[in-house]
Each structure stands twice: as C-alpha cells, then as structure tokens.
Protein backbone atom coordinates (compact mmCIF):
# COMPACT_ATOMS: atom_id res chain seq x y z
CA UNK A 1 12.20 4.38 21.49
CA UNK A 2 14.19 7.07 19.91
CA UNK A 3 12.92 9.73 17.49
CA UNK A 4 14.30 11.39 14.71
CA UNK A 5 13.07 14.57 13.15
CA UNK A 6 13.31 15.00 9.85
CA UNK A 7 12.21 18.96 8.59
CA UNK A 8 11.55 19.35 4.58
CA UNK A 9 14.01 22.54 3.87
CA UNK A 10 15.37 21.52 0.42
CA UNK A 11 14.73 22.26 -3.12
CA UNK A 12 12.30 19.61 -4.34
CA UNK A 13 11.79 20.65 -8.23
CA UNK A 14 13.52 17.76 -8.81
CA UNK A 15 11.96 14.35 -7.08
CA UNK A 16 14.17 12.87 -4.32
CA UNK A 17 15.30 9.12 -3.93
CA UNK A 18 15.55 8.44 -0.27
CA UNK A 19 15.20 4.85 0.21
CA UNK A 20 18.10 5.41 2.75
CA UNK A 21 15.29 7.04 4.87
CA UNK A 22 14.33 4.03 7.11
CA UNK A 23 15.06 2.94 10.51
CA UNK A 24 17.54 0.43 9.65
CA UNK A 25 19.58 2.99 7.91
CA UNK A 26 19.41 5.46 11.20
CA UNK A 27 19.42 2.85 13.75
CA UNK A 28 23.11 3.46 16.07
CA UNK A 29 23.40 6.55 14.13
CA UNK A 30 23.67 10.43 15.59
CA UNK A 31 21.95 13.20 13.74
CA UNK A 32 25.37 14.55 12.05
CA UNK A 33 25.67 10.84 10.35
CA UNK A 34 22.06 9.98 9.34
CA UNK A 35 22.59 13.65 7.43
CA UNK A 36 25.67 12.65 5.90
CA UNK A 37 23.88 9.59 4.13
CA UNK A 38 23.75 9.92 0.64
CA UNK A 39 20.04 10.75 -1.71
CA UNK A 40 19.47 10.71 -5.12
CA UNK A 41 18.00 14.27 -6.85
CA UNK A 42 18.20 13.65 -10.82
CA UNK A 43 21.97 12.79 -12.07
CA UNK A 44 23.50 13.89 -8.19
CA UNK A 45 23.97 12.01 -5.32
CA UNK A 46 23.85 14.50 -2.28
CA UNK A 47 23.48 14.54 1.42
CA UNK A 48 19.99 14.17 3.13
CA UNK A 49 21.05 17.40 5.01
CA UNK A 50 20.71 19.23 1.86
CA UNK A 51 17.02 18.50 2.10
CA UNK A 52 15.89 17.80 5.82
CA UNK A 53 16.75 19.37 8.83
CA UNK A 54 17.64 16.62 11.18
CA UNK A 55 16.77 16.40 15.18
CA UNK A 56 17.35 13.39 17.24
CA UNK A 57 19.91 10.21 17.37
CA UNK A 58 18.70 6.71 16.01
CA UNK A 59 18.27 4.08 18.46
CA UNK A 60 20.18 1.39 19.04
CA UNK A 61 18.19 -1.34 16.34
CA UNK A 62 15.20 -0.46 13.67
CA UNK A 63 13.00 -1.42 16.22
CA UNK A 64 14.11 1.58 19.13
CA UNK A 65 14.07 3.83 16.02
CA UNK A 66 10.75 5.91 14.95
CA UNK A 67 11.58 8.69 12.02
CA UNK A 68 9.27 11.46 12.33
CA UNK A 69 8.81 13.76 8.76
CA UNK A 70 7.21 16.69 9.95
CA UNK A 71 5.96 18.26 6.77
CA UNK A 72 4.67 17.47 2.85
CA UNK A 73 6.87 15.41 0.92
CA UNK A 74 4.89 14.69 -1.97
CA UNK A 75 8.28 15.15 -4.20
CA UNK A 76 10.28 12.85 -1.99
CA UNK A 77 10.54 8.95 -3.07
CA UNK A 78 11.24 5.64 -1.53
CA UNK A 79 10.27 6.45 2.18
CA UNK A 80 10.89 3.09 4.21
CA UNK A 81 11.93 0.75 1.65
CA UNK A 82 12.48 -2.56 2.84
CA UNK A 83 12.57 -1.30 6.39
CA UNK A 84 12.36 -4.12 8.51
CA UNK A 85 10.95 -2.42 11.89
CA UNK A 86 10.46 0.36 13.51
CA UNK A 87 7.84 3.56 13.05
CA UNK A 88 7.78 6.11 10.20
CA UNK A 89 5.47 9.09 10.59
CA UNK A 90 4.90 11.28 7.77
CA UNK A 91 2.66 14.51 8.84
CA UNK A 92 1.77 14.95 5.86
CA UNK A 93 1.52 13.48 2.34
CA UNK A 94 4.26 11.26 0.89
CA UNK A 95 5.58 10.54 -2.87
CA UNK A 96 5.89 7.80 -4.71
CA UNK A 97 6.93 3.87 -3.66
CA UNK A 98 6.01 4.28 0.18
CA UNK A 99 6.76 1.26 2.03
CA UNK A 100 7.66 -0.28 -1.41
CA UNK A 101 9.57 -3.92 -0.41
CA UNK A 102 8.75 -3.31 2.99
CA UNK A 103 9.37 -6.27 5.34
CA UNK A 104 8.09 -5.00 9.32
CA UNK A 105 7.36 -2.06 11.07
CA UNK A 106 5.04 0.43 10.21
CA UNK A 107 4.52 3.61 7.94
CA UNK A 108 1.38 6.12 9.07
CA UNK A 109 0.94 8.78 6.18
CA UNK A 110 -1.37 11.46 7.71
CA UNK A 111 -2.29 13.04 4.13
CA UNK A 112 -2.47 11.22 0.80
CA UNK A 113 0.73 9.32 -1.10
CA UNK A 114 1.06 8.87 -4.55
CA UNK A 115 1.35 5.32 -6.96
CA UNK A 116 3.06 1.97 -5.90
CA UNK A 117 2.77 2.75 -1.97
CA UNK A 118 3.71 -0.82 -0.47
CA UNK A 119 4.89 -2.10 -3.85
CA UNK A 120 5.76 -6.29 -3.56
CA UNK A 121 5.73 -5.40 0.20
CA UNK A 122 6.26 -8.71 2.25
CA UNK A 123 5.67 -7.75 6.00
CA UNK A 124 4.51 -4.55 8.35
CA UNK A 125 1.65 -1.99 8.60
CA UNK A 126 1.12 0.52 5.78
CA UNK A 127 -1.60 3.47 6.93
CA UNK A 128 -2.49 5.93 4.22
CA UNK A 129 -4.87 8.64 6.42
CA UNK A 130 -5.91 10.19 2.80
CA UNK A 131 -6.33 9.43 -1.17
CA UNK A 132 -3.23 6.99 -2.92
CA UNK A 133 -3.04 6.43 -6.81
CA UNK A 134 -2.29 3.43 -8.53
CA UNK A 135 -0.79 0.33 -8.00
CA UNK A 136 -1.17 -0.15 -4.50
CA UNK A 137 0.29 -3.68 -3.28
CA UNK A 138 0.92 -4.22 -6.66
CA UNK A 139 3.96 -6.12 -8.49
CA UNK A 140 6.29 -4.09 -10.20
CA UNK A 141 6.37 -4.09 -14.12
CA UNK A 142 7.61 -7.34 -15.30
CA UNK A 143 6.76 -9.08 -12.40
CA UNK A 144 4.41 -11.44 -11.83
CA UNK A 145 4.09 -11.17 -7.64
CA UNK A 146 2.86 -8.01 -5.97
CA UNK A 147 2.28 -7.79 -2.18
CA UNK A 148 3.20 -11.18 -0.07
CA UNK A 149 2.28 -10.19 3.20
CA UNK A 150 1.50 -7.43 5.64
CA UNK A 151 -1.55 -5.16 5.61
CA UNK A 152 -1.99 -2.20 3.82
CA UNK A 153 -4.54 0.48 4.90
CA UNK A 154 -6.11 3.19 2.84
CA UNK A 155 -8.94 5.70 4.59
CA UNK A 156 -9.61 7.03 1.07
CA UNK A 157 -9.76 6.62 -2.70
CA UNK A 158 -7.10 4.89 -4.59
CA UNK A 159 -6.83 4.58 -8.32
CA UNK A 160 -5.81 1.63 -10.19
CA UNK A 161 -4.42 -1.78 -10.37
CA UNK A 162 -4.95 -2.36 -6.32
CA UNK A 163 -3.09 -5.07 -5.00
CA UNK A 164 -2.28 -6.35 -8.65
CA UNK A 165 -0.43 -10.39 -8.22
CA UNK A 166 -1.14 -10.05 -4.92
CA UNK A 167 -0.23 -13.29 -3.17
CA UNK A 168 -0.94 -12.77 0.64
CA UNK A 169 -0.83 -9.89 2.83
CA UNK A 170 -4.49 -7.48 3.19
CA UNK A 171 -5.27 -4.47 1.67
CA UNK A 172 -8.24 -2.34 2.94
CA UNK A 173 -9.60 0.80 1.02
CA UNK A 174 -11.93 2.66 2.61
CA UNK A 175 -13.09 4.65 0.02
CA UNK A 176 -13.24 3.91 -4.19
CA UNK A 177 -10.84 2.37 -6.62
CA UNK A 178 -11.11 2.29 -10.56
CA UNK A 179 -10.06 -0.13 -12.56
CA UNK A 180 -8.13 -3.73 -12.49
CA UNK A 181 -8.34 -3.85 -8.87
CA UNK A 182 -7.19 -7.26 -7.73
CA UNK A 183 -5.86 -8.27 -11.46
CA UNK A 184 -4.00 -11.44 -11.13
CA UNK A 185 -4.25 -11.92 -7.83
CA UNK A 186 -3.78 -16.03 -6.72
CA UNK A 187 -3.98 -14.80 -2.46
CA UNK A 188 -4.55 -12.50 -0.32
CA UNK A 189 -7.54 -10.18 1.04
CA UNK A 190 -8.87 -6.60 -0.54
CA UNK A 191 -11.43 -5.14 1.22
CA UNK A 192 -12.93 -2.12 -0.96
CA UNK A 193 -15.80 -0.20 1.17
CA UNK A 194 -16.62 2.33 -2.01
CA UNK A 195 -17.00 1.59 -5.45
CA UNK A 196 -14.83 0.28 -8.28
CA UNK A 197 -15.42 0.70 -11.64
CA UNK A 198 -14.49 -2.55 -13.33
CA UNK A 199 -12.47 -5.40 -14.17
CA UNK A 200 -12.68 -6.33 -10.63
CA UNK A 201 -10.89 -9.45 -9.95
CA UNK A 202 -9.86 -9.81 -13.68
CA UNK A 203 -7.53 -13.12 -14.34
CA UNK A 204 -7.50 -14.06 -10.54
CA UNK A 205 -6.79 -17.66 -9.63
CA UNK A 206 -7.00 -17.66 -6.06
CA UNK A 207 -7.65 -15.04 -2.94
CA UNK A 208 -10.45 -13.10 -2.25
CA UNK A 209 -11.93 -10.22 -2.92
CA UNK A 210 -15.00 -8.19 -1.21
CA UNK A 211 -16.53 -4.85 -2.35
CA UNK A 212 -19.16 -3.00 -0.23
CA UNK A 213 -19.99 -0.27 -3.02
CA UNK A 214 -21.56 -1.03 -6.84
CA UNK A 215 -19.08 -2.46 -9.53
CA UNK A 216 -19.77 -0.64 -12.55
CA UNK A 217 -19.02 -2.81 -15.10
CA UNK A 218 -19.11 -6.39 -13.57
CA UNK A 219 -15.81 -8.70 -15.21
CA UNK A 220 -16.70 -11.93 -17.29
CA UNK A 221 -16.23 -15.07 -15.85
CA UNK A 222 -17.40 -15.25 -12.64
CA UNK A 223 -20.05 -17.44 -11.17
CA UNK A 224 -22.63 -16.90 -8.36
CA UNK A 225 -22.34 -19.54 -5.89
CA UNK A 226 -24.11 -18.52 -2.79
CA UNK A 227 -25.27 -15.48 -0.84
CA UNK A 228 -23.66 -14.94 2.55
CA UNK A 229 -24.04 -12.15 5.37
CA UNK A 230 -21.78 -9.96 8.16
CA UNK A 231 -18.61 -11.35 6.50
CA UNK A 232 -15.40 -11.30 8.17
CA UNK A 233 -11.77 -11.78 7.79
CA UNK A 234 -9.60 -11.77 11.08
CA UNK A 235 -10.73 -8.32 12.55
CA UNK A 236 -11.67 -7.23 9.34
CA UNK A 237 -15.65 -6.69 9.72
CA UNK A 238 -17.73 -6.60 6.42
CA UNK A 239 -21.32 -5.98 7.53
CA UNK A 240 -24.37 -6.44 4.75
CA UNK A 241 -25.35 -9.34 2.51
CA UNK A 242 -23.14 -9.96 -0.48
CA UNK A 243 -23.33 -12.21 -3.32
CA UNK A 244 -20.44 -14.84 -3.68
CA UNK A 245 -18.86 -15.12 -6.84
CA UNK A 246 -15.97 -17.49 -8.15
CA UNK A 247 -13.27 -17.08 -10.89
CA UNK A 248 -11.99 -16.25 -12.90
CA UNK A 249 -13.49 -18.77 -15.18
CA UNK A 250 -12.16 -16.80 -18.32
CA UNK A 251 -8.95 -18.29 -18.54
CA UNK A 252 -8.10 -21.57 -18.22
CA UNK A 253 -5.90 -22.58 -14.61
CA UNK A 254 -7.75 -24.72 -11.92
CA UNK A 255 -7.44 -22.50 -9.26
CA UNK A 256 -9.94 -20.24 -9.03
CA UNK A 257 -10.60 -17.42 -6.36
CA UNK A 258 -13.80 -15.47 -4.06
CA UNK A 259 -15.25 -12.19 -4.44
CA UNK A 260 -18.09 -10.92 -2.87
CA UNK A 261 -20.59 -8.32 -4.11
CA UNK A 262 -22.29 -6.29 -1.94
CA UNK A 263 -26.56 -7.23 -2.39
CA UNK A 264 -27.73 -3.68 -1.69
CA UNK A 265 -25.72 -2.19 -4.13
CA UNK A 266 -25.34 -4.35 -6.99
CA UNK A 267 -29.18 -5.88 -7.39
CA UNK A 268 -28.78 -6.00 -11.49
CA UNK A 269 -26.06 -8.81 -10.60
C-alpha cells in the first residue's frame, strides 16, 4: 500500500472543489503529477499544489493507494467522490460532500464533516469520528434516491434529513439527529443511538428504522405492531426493548416500512 501526504498550506477563504482528491485519481501517479491535477477555488481552476503540500507516489491501482490529509480541511469540498477503493484519512475535520457518490473503499474523518457526507453513495465505508450536519446518505435535490449501499458511520450528532430516499446501504449515528431523519426512505438500515426530534420516518415505504433515544414529536401514521428485544442487524447490536411500528400509513403506496422505538425512553408511545 502506498501513501500519499497531503499538507493544508493554501489560502482557503474561498471553499475548494477537490473531487480529483481520490485514489483513483492518484493511483500510477508520482507526487509532481497528483500536484499538477487541476481544483476548483471560486471562478479558477488551479493546481492542488497551490493548496497541499504533497509527499509520497500513488500506487499502482485505487486499491495500493491510501491518501493521508494531515490537517483541518473544513473549507475543502468533494474529498473521495466516487472513489472506488482504496483509504482516505483525514486527521482532522472535512467540508462538505465527503464520500458523496462513493462506490468502495473507505473514508475515516477523525474530527467532524459538514452536510451531504456520503451523498447517493452506492458502496464503501464512511467513518465520521465527530459531529456531521445535514443530509447524511441523503439524495441530492431533485432526486428521489439517496444512499444505495455501503455503510455510513457517525460517532456523534448529525443534523437533518439523515439518510433521506435511502434505498439500501446502513447508516449508524451514534449520537442525536433532528429532524426528517429517514424521510422517504423505501430500504435500507439507520441506526440512531441518541435522540431525534421528529418526523422520524416521515413518507417511508419500506426499510427500517431503529432509535435508542426519545422521539420528540412522534410522526403520524404509524402503527404499533409488536414489542421486540436485543435487536440486531448483521453486526449491528441494538440492546433494550423497543416498540415496533409500521408505516407510513399517511400516504397512500402499499409498501410500508419498520421502525423501532426504544421502550425505556419513549413510554408516552
């Protein structure tokens, strides 16, 4: 496996576009080339070199290659879109669209990112060490389809609209979410272990859903079919006694899908 370093040295007022930052684009590539490839920074398209310092040759596929970003780039968008293999490490906290598209490999953010981390993402390992904002997993506006497949993995909070049209693929949040988490969702897995505020589940027609916290404001249209204990999904462990719910009965297609309320924590339910 071959690393490349990539230092923050750049002027970041403006937000970067780096979706060439992935280890297709720097697989068979030295360090003089992979700085030569092109960025966006508002209305100029300039070299990655302008920005990052850069250590280390790619290695000879996206799979030898593992792109180390040894610093904060919380200004700095697009980080291993579409990759397709390979390792990104970010030491520290990453901007917006992380992983966005992404199709194999894996991303580990050691801080927090910020919205649309693993946006429509079909395949691969998304790790988020801190917080995320919204749309996480989620389908792009206009879009009906968010995340497809993969797993996405959040130690913290996130915001809103998790995994929103998600269609396969698992998202775990370890901490709290907000609102319209899981909106339109027909497959799939999220796993909150905090709290969400409401609308969970809102319009979904298939998939499921589980939330270990209290739901603030419980969504319309679901029905309590059972009560079931120590749930689990793969090697996703979900110990307690939760109430099972179907819907969303509030609109009007057949399929419906699961969530699963935490007992403890939601007794008014």
């Amino acid at each position: 496996m071959a690393d490349v370093i990539l230092k923050p040295i750049g002027n970041f007022d403006l937000t970067v576009e780096a979706e060439v930052v992935t280890p297709d684009n720097f697989a068979g590539k030295s360090a003089d080339d992979i700085g030569k490839l092109l960025v966006w920074q508002g209305p100029e398209e300039l070299p990655l070199a302008d920005f990052f310092s850069v250590e280390g040759n790619g290695g000879s596929s996206a799979e030898d290659t593992t792109i180390i970003i040894d610093g904060e780039i919380p200004r700095v968008k697009r980080i291993g879109q579409e990759m397709t293999g390979g390792k990104v490490l970010i030491k520290g906290s990453a901007g917006m669209h992380v992983g966005s598209g992404m199709l194999g490999g894996e991303i580990i953010v050691e801080g927090d990112a910020e919205s649309w981390a693993g946006m429509e993402m079909k395949g691969g390992s998304i790790h988020i060490k801190g917080d995320t904002k919204d749309h996480v997993g989620c389908a792009y506006r206009g879009s009906w389809k968010g995340m497809s497949g993969g797993r996405i993995t959040i130690d913290g909070n996130a915001v809103s609209q998790v995994g929103g049209g998600l269609v396969g693929g698992e998202i775990i949040i370890g901490g709290s979410v907000k609102h319209f988490c899981g909106i339109r969702i027909s497959g799939g897995l999220i796993v909150v272990k905090g709290n969400a505020v409401r609308t969970v589940g809102a319009e979904m027609t298939g998939g499921t859903i589980v939330v270990g916290g209290c739901i603030e404001r419980f969504t319309p249209g679901f029905e309590m079919v059972d009560v079931e204990s120590d749930l689990k999904f793969n090697d996703i462990e979900c110990p307690g006694e939760y109430k099972k719910f179907t819907g969303d009965y509030a609109i009007p297609q057949k399929g419906k899908g699961t969530l699963y309320v935490s007992c403890n924590n939601n007794e008014c339910l």
